[in-house]
Protein backbone atom coordinates (compact mmCIF):
# COMPACT_ATOMS: atom_id res chain seq x y z
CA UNK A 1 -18.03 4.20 -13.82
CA UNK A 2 -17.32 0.20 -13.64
CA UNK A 3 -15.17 -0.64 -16.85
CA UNK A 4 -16.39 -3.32 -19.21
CA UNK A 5 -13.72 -5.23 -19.64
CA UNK A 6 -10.74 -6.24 -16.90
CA UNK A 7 -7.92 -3.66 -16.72
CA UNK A 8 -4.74 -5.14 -16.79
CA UNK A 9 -2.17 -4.13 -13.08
CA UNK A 10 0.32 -0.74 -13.69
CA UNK A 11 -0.84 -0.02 -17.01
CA UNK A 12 -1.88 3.81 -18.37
CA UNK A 13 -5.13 3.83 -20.35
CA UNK A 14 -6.73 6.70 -21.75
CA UNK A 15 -10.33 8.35 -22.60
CA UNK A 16 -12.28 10.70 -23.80
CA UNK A 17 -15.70 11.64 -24.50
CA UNK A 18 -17.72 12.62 -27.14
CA UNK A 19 -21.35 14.76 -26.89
CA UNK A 20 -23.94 15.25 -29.55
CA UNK A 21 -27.43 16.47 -29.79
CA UNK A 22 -30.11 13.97 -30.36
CA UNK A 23 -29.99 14.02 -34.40
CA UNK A 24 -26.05 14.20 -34.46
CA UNK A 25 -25.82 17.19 -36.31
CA UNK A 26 -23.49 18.60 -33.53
CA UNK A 27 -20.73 17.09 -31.20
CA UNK A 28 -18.61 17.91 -28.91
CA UNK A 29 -15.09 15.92 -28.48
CA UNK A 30 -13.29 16.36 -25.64
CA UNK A 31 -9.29 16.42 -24.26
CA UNK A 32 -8.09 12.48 -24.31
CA UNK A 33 -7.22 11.95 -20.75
CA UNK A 34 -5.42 9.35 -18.69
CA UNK A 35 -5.30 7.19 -15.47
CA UNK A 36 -2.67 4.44 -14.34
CA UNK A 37 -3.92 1.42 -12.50
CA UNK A 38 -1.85 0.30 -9.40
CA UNK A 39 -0.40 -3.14 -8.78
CA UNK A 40 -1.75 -5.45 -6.34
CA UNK A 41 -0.61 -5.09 -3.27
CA UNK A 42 1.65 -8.25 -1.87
CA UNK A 43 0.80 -9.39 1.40
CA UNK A 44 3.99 -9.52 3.54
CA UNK A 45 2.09 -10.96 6.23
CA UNK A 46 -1.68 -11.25 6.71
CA UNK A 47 -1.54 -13.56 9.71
CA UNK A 48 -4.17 -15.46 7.93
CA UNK A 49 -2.32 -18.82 7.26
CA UNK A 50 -0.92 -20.12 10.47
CA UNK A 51 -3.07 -22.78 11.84
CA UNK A 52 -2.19 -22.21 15.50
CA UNK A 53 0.29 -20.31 17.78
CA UNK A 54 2.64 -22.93 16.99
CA UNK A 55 2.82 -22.22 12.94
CA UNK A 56 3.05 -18.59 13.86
CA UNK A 57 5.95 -18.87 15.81
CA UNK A 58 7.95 -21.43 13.98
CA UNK A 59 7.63 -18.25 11.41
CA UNK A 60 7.94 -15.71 13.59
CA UNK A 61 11.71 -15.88 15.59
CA UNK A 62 12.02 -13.91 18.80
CA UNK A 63 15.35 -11.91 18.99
CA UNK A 64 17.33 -14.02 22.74
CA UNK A 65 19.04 -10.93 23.36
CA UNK A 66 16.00 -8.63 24.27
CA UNK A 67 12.83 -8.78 26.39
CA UNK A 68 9.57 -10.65 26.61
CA UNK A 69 8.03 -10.74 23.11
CA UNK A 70 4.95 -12.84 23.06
CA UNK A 71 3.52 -13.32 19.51
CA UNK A 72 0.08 -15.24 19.57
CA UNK A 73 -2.88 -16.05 16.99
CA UNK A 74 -5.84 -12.71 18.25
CA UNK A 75 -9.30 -14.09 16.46
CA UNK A 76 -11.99 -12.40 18.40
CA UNK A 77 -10.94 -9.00 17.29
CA UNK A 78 -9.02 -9.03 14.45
CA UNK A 79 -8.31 -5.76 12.40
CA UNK A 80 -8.91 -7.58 8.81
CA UNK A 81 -9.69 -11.70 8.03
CA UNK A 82 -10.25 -13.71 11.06
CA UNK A 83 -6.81 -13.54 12.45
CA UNK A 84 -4.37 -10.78 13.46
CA UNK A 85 -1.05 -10.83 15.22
CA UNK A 86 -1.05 -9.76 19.01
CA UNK A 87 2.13 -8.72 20.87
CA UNK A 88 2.33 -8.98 24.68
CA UNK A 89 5.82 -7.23 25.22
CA UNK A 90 8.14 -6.79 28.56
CA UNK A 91 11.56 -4.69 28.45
CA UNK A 92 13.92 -2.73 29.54
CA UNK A 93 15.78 -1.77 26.42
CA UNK A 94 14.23 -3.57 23.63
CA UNK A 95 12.25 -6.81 22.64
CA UNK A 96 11.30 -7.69 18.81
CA UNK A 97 11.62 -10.84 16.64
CA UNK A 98 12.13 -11.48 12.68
CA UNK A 99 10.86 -13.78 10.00
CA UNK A 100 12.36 -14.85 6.63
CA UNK A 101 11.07 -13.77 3.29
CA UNK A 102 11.57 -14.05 -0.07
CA UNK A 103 9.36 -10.95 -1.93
CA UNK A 104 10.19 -8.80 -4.52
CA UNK A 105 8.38 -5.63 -3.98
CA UNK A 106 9.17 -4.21 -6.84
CA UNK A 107 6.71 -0.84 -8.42
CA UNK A 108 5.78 -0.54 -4.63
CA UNK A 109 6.78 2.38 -2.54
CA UNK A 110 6.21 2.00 1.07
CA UNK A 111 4.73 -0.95 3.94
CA UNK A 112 1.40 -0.63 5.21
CA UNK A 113 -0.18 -2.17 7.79
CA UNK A 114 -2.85 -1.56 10.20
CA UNK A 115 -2.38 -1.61 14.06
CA UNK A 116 -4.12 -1.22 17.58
CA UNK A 117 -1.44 0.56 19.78
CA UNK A 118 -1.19 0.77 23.59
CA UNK A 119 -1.09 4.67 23.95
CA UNK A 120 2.63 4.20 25.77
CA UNK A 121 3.88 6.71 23.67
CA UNK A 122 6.81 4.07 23.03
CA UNK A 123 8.81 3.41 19.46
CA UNK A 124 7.59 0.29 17.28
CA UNK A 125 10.06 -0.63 14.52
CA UNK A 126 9.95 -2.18 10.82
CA UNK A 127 13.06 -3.51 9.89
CA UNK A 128 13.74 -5.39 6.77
CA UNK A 129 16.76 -6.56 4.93
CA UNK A 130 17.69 -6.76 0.94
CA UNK A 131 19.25 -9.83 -0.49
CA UNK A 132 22.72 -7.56 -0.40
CA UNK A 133 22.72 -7.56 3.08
CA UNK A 134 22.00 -4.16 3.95
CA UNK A 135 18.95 -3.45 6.40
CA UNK A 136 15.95 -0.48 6.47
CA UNK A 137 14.52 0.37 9.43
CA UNK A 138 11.82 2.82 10.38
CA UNK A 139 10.51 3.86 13.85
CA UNK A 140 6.38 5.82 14.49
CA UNK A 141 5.13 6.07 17.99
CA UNK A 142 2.78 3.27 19.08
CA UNK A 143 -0.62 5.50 19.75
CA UNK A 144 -3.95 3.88 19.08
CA UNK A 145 -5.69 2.60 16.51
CA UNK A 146 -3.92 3.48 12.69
CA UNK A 147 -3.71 2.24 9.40
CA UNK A 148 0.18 3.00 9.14
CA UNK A 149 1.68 3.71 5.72
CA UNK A 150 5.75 3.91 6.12
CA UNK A 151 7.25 5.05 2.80
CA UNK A 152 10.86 3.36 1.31
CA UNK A 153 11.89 7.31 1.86
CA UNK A 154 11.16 7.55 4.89
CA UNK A 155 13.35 4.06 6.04
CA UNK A 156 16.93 4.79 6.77
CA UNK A 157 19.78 2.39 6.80
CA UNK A 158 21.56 2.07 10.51
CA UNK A 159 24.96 2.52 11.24
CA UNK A 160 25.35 -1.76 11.67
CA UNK A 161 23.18 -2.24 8.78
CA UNK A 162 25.97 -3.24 6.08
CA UNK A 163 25.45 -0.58 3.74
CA UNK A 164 25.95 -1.57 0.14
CA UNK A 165 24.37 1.36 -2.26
CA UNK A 166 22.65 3.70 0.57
CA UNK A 167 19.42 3.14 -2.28
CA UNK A 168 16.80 0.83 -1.15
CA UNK A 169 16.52 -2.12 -3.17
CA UNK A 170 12.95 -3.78 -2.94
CA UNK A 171 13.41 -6.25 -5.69
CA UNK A 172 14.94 -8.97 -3.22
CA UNK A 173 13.99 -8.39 0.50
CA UNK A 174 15.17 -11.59 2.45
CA UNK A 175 14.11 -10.44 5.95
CA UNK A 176 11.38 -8.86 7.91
CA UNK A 177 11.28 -7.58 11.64
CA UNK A 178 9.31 -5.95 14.14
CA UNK A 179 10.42 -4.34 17.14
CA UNK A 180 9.48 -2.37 20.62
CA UNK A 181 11.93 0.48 22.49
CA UNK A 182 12.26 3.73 24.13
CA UNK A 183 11.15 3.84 27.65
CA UNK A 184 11.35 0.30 29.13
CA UNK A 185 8.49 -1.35 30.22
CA UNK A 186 5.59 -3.75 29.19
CA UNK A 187 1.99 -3.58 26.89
CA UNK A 188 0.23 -5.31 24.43
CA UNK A 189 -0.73 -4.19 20.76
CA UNK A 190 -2.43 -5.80 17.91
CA UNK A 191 -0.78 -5.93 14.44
CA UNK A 192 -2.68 -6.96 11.11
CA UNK A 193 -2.23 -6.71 7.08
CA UNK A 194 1.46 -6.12 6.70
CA UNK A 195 1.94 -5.45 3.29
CA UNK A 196 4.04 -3.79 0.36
CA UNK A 197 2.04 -0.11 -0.97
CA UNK A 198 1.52 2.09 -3.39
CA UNK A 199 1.08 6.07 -1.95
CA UNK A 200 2.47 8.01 -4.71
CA UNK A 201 0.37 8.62 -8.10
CA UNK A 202 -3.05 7.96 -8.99
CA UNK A 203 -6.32 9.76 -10.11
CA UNK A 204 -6.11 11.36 -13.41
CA UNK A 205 -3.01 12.75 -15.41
CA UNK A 206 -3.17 15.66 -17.34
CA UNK A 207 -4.17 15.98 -21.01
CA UNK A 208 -2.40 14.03 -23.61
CA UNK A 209 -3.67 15.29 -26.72
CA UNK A 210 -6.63 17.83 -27.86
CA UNK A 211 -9.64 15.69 -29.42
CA UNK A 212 -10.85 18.76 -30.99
CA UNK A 213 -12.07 22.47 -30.67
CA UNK A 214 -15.50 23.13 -28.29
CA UNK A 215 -18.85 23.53 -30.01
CA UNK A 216 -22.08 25.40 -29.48
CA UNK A 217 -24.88 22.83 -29.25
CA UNK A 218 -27.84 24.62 -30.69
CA UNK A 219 -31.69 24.50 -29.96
CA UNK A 220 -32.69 23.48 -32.97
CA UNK A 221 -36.65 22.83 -32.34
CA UNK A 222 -36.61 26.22 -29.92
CA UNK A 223 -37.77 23.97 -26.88
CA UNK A 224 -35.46 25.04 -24.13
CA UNK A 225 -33.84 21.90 -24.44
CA UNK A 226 -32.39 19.36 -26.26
CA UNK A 227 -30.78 16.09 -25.58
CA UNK A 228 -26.87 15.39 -25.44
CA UNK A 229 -25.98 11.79 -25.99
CA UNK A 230 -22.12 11.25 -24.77
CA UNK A 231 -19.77 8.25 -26.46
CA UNK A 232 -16.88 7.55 -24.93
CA UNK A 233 -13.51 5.91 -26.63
CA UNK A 234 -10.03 4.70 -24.69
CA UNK A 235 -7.09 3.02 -25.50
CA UNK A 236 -3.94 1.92 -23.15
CA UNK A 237 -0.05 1.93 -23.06
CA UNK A 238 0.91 -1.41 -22.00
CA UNK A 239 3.71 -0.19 -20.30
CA UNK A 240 2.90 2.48 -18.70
């Protein structure tokens, strides 16, 4: 069903439907239900706007103390748009870099992003920082290809990480940064569509009121049939 009118970001509407016989001389109402519609999803980084290696890596810092960590434009196979990010990496301990932000990812719950992994079986990190100092950081395997969803649960704050509230905060993040460990050694990957997510929720909520009893439609002309027209009425809760 494609609504008729725009529906507003994180807002709770509800509906219901009403069926009647041909001649209206019986309905049916039914339960009012409910849905919430999501927020947009930010882009962190789409990799969409640099115009050349150069751009991306005026962004894009590379962390002196670790290994190689090669961040160029890929455009003949990008994972979404016409540009993603591709890491050629070389280490021994570790190798990552970090760019500055200034997002409020607020009503989200988790990062997604989509990758092409080198099989290595080695760690790939997300690390990001609130305006209060204190740093997340998460760690999956790098496989193949995945569309990676890493919940604000799931990100814990390390033992340098200036912890402040041990909550995380996603109203002010300041920082973003991606690293390689485990096992020493060297690979490339391809990284696309960081973003902030929604995971939790959705689909429909249960009943909030009873629109009336259940009726009998009867066969009033003894055909076999008869026709059921359905109207449908909704209203929203602007905030949620």
């Amino acid at each position: 069903y494609n609504a008729h009118v725009a529906l507003d970001y994180g807002t709770t509407y509800y509906w219901s439907v009403t069926a009647s016989n041909s001649l209206w001389s019986q309905t049916i109402d039914g339960t009012t239900q409910a849905f919430e519609t999501q927020l947009p999803p930010p882009s962190i980084d789409n990799f969409e706007t640099y115009p050349s290696n150069a751009g991306l890596n005026s962004v894009w810092t590379r962390n002196p103390g670790g290994g190689d960590f090669t961040m160029t434009l890929e455009t003949a196979i990008p994972l979404e748009g016409s540009q993603s990010l591709a890491i050629d990496y070389s280490f021994s301990s570790y190798a990552g870099a970090s760019r500055s932000l200034l997002q409020d990812w607020s009503g989200y719950d988790g990062i997604s992003f989509e990758i092409i992994g080198d099989n290595s079986g080695r760690e790939l990190l997300f690390q990001f920082q609130e305006a209060s100092g204190e740093y997340w950081e998460q760690t999956m395997i790098l496989a193949g290809t995945q569309q990676v969803f890493m919940p604000f649960a799931s990100f814990t704050n390390p033992s340098w990480g200036g912890s402040v509230n041990g909550v995380v905060d996603p109203g002010a993040i300041t920082q973003m940064a991606i690293y390689l460990g485990g096992s020493g050694g060297s690979g490339s990957i391809l990284i696309d569509d960081i973003r902030a997510a929604i995971q939790s929720g959705g689909g429909n909520v249960a009943p909030v009121a009873q629109a009336g009893p259940d009726v009998t439609v009867a066969d009033a002309d003894n055909s076999g049939t008869e026709a059921v027209g359905l109207v449908g009425s909704g209203s929203y809760d602007s905030d949620g």
